[in-house]
Protein backbone atom coordinates (compact mmCIF):
# COMPACT_ATOMS: atom_id res chain seq x y z
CA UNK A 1 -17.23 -12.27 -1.28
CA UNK A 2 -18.48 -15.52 -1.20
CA UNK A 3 -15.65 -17.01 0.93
CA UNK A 4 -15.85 -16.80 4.68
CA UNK A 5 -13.25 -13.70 5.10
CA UNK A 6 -10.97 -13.51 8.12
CA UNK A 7 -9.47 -10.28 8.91
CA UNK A 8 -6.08 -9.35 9.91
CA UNK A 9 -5.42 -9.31 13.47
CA UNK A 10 -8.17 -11.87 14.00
CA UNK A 11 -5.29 -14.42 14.50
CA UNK A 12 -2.64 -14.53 17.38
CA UNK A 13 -0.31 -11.82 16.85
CA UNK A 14 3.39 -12.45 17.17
CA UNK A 15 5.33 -12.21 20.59
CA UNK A 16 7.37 -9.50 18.95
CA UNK A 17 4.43 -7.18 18.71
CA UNK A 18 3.93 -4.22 21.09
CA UNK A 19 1.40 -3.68 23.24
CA UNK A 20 -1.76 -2.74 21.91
CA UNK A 21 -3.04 0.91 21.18
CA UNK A 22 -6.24 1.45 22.69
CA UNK A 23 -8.22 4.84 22.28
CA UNK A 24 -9.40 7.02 24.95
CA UNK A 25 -12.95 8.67 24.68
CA UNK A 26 -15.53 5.99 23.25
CA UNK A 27 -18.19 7.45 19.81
CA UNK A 28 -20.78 6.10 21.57
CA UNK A 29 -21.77 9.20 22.89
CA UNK A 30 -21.02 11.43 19.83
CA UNK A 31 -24.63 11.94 17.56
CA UNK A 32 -22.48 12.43 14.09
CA UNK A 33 -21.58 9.02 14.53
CA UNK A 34 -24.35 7.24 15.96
CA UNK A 35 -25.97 8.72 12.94
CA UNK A 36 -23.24 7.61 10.15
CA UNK A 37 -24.12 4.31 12.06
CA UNK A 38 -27.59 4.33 11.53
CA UNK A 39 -26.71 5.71 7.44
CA UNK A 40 -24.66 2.66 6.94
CA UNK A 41 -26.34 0.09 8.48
CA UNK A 42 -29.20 1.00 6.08
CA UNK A 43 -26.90 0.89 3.11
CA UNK A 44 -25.66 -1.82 3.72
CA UNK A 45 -28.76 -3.87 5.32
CA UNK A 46 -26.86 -4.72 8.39
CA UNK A 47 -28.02 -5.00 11.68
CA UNK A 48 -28.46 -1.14 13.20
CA UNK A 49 -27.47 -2.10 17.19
CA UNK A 50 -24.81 -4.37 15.79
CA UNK A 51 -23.06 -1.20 14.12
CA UNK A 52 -24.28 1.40 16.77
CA UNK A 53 -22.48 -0.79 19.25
CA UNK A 54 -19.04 -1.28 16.97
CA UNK A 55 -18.77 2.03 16.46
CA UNK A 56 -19.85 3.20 19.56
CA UNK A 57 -17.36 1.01 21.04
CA UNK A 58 -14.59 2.53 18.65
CA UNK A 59 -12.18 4.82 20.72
CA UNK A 60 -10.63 8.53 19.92
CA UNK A 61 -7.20 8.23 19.57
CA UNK A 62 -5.64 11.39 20.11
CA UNK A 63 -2.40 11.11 18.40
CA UNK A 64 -3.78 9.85 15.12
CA UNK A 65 -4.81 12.84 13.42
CA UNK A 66 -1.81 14.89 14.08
CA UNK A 67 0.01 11.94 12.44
CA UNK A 68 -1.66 12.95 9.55
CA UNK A 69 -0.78 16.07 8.92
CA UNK A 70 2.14 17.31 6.65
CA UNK A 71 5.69 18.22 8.76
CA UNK A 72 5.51 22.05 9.91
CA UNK A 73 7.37 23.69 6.97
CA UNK A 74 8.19 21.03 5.03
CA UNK A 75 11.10 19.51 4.29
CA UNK A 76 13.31 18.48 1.46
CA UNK A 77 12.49 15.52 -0.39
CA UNK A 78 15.71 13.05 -0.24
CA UNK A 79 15.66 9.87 -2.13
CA UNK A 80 19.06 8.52 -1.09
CA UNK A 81 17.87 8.70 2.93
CA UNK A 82 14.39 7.60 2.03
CA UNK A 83 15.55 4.39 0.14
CA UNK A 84 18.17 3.72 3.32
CA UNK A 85 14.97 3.36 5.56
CA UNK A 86 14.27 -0.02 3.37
CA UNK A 87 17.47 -1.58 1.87
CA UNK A 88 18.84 -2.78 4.62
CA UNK A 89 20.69 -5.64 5.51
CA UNK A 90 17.73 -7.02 7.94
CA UNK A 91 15.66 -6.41 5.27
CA UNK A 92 17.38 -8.34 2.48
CA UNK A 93 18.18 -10.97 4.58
CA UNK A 94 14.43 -11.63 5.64
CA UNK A 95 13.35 -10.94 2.16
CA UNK A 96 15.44 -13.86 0.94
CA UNK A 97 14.06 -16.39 3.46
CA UNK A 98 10.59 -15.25 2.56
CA UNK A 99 11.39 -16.13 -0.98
CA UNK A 100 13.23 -19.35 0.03
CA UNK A 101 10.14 -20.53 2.19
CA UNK A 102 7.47 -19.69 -0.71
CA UNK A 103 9.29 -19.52 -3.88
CA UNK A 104 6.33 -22.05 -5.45
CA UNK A 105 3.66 -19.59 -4.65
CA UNK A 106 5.48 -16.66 -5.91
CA UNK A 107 5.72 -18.79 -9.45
CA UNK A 108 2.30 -19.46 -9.27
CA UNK A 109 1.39 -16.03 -8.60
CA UNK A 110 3.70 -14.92 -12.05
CA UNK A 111 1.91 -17.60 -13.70
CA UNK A 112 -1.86 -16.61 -13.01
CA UNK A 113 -0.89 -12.63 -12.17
CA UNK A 114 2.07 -12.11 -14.35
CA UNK A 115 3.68 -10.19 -11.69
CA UNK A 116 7.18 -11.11 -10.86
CA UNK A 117 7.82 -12.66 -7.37
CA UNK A 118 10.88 -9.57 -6.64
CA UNK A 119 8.02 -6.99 -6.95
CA UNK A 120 5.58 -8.63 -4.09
CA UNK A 121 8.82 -9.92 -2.15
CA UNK A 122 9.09 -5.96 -2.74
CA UNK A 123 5.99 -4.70 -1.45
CA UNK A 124 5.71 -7.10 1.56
CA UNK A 125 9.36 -6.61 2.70
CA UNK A 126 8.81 -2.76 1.88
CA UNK A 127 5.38 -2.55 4.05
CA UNK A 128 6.15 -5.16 7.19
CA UNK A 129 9.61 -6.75 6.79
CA UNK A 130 7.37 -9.56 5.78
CA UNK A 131 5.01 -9.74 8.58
CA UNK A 132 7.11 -8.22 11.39
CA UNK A 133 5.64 -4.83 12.06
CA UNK A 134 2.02 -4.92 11.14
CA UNK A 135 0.74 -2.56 13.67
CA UNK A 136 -0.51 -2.50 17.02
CA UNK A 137 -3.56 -0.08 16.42
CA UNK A 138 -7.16 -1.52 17.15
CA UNK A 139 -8.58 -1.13 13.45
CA UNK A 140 -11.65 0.39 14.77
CA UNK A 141 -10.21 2.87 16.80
CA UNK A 142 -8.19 4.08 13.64
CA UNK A 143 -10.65 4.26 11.37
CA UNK A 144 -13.22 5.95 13.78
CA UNK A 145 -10.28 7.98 14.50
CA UNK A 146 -9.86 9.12 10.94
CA UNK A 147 -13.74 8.85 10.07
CA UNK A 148 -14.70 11.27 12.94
CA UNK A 149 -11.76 13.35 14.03
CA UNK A 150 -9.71 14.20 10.60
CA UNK A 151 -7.64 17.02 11.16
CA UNK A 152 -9.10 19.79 9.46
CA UNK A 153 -5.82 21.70 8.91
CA UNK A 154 -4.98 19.02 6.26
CA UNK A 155 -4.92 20.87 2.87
CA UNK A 156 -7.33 18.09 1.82
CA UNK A 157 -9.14 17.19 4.88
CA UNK A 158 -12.98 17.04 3.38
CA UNK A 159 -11.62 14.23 0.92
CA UNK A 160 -9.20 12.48 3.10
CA UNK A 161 -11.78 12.25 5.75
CA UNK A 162 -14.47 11.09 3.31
CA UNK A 163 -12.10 8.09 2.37
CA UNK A 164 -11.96 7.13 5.66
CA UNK A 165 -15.34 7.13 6.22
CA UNK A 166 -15.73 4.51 3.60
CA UNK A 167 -13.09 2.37 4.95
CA UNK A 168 -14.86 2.48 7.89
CA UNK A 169 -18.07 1.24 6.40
CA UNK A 170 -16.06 -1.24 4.06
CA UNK A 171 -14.48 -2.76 7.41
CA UNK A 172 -18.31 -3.13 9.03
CA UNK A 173 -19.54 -4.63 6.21
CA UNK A 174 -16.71 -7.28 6.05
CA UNK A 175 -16.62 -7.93 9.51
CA UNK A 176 -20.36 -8.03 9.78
CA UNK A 177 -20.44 -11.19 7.41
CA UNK A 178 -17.65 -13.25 10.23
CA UNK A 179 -18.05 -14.27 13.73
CA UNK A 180 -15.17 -12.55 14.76
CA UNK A 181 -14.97 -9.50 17.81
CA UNK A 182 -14.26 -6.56 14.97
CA UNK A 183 -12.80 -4.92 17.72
CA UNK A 184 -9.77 -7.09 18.08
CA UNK A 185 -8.02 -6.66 14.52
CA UNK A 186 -4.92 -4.61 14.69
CA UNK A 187 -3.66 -2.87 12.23
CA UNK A 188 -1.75 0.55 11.13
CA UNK A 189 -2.84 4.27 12.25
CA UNK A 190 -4.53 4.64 9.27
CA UNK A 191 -6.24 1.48 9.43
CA UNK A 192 -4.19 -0.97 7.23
CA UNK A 193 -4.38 -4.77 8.04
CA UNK A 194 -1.72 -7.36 7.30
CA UNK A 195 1.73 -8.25 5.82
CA UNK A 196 0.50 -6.46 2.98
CA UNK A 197 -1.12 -3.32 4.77
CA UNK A 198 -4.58 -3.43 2.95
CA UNK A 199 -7.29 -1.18 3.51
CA UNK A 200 -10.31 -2.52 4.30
CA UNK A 201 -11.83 -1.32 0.87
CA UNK A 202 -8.89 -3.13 -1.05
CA UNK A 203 -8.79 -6.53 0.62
CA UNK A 204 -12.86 -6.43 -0.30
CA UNK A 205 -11.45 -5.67 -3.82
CA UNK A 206 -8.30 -7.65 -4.59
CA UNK A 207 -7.58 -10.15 -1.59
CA UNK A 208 -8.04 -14.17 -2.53
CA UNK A 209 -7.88 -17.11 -1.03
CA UNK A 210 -4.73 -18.66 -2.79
CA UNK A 211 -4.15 -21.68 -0.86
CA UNK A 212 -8.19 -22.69 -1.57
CA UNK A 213 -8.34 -23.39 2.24
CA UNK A 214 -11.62 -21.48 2.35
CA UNK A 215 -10.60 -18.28 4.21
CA UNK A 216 -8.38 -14.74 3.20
CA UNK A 217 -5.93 -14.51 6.04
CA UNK A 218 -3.44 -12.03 5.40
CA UNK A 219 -1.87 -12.09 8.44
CA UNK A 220 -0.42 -15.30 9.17
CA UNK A 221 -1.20 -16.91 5.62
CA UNK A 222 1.56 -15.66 3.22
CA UNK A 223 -0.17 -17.54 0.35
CA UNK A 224 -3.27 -15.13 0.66
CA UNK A 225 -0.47 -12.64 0.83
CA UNK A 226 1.32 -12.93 -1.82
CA UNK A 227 -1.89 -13.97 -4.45
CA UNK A 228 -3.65 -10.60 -3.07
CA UNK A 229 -0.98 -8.47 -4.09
CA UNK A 230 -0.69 -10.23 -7.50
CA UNK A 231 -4.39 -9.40 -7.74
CA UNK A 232 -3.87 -6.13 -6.67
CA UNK A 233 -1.79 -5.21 -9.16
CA UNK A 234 -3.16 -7.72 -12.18
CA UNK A 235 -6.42 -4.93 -11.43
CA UNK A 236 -4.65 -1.96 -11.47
CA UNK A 237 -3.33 -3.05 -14.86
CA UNK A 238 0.19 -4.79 -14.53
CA UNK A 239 1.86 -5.94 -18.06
CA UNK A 240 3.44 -8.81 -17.63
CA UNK A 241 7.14 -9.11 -18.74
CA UNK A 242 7.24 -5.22 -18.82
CA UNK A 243 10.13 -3.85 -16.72
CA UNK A 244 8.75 -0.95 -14.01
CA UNK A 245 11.83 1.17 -15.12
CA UNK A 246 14.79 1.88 -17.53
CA UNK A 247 17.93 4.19 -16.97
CA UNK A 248 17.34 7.47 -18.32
CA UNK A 249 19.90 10.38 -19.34
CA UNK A 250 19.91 13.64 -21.03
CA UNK A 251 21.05 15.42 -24.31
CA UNK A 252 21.08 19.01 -22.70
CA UNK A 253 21.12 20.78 -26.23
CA UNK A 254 17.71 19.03 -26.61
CA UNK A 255 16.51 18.62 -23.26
CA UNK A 256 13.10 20.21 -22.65
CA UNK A 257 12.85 18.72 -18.82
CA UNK A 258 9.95 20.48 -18.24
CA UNK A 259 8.08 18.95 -20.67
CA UNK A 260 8.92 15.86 -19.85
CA UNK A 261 8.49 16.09 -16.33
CA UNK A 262 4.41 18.29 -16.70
CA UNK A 263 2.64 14.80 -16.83
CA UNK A 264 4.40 13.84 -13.04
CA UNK A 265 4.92 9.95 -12.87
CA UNK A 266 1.52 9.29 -15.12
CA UNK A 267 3.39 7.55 -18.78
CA UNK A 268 2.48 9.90 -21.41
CA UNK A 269 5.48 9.89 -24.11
CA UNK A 270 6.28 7.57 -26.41
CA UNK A 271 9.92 6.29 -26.70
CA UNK A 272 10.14 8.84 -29.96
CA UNK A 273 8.66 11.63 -28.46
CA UNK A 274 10.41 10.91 -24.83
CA UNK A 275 14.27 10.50 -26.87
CA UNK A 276 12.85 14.52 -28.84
CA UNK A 277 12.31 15.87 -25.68
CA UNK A 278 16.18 15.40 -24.78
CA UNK A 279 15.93 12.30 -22.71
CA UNK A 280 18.78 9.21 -23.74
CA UNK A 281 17.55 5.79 -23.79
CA UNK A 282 19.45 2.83 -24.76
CA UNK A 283 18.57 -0.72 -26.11
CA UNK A 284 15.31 -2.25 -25.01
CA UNK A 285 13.93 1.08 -23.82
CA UNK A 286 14.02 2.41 -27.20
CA UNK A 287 11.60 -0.41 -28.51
CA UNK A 288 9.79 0.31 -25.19
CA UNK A 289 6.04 -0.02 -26.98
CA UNK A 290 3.88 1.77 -24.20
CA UNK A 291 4.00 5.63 -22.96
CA UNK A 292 6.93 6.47 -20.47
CA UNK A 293 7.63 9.08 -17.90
CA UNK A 294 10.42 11.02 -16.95
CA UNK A 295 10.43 9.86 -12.82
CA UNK A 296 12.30 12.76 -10.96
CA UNK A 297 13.60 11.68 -7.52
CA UNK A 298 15.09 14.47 -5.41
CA UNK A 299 18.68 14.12 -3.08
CA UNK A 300 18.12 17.04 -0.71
CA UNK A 301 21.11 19.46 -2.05
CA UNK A 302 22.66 17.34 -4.07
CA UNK A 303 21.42 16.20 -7.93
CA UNK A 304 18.58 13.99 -8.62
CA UNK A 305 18.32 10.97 -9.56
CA UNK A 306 15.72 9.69 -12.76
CA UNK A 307 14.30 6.88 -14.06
CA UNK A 308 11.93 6.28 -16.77
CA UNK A 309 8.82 4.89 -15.30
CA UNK A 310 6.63 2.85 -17.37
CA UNK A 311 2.95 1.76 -17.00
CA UNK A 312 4.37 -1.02 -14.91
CA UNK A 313 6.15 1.54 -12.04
CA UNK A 314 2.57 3.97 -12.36
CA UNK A 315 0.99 0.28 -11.18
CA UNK A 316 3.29 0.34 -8.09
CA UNK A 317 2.42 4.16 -7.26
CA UNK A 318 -1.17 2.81 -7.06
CA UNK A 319 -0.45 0.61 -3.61
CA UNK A 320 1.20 3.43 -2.29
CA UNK A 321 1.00 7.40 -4.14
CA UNK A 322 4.67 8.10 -4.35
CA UNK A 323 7.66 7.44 -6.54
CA UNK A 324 9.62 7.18 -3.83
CA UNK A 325 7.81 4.51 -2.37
CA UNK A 326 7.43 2.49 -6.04
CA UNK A 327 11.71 2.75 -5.86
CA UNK A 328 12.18 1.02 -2.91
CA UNK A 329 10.48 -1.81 -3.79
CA UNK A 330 11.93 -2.51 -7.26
CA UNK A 331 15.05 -1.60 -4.87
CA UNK A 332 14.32 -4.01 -2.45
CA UNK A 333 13.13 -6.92 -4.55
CA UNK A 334 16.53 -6.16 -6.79
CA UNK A 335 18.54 -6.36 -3.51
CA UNK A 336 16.83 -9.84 -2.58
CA UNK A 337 16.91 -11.71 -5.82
CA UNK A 338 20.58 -10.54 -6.36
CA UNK A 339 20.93 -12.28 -2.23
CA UNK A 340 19.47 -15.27 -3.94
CA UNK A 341 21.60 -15.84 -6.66
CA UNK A 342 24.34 -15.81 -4.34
């Protein structure tokens, strides 16, 4: 990136943060990653003792990998209490001041992104309540973490620690072109920085420097913010003026639900075939011109709820893999434009 790049946590961090997370036992005396050191400072032609002695100086943090692992036995999937975790009053409230305070940039973001200001005011409200929980984790010590100790009971632990690894060598490489301490950014458990909760990886991919001040902060700029998540998901292949979702119901003397449901949230009917398969759609969704899918979302015991999703709702899925997730924030940016108009 040819601008200078200033990573979260670099900046004060607000009063109302905890205390930091440190790690215990430091990597510098552990050979597998003194050696990843050594691989990725030749990679990436950066200076070998400068990485030795970041990641040497990276901590184990000993909860962090069990946080990674699924809950013993499962449990049932539960839209209605999942969606009550982020439509909240407190939530709504903040997400409307956010608005308020930045309503410009979110238009300029629609103009140049084409992604509606009640989707980022979504995502942002969604990940930090706009800025107020960003983590207390030392970035290094999560990703090192993660990079070095993934649990190996995961039932994908070979990939899932191999992702991590490259975060880790994405956040070297960016904080190897600053003069900032990498060990002071703060972030998630897993290693996500900022209002917006990037990965290192993605805020070397998609974050900007909206205001044009000459620096990415997406920790106490909300400009950066809110163009990086516009850029985000103008990559991952947004439509503007496409709605994420339409109601859905069912002919049951038609209704072949496990067809529609096969391709998972990925849009692969069109209206035509979606309406033979049993599924009800009324005005605009039935001149819906892309591919649609039938969204199930679980309520414990009770029935499910469905949407239909369209390209535009597989977009959100990419910030974060779940349908779940992609609900609450075209439920939460709903909740706060409908506070707006107030």
């Amino acid at each position: 990136m040819a601008l200078v790049f200033l990573s979260a946590g670099v900046h004060p961090i607000p009063a109302s943060a905890q205390k930091t997370v440190r790690g215990e036992r430091p990597y510098a005396t552990r050979d597998d990653a003194m050696q990843f050191a050594d691989d990725v400072a030749a990679r990436r032609n950066l200076d070998r003792n400068w990485v030795r002695a970041t990641i040497g100086n990276a901590r184990l943090l000993p909860n962090v990998p069990r946080l990674m692992l699924p809950a013993p036995g499962g449990s049932a999937k539960n839209w209605r209490v999942y969606r009550s975790r982020f439509i909240d009053p407190v939530r709504i409230a903040a997400g409307a001041r956010f608005w308020r305070a930045h309503a410009d940039t979110l238009a300029r973001a629609e103009a140049e992104y084409g992604v509606p200001p009640e989707i980022i005011v979504g995502i942002v409200g969604v990940e930090t309540i706009y800025g107020r929980n960003m983590g207390n984790f030392r970035v290094i010590d999560a990703l090192a973490t993660l990079a070095f100790d993934f649990p190996q009971g995961h039932p994908r632990a070979a990939e899932r620690q191999a992702f991590f690894r490259g975060e880790l060598e994405s956040f070297l490489s960016t904080e190897s072109r600053t003069a900032e301490d990498p060990m002071v950014p703060l972030g998630s458990y897993a290693g996500a920085m900022g209002m917006p909760q990037f990965m290192p990886s993605s805020i070397a991919k998609y974050a900007i420097d909206f205001d044009g001040d000459g620096r990415i902060d997406l920790v106490n700029n909300p400009a950066d913010v809110i163009g990086s998540v516009a850029s985000y998901f103008k990559a991952f292949g947004w439509k503007p003026g496409m709605p994420p979702i339409y109601p859905v119901g069912f002919d049951e003397a038609r209704l072949k639900k496990d067809v529609l449901l096969a391709p998972d949230i990925l849009p692969s009917f069109s209206a035509d075939s979606f309406v033979a398969g049993g599924a009800v759609l009324e005005g605009e969704a039935l001149r819906h011109p892309g591919l649609l899918a039938l969204v199930e979302l679980q309520n414990g015991a009770d029935a499910p709820s469905y949407v239909a999703g369209t390209q535009n709702f597989y977009v959100i899925t990419r910030y974060n893999w779940s349908s779940y997730y992609a609900m609450s924030v075209i439920d939460l940016g709903r909740e706060v434009r409908a506070a707006m108009e107030q």
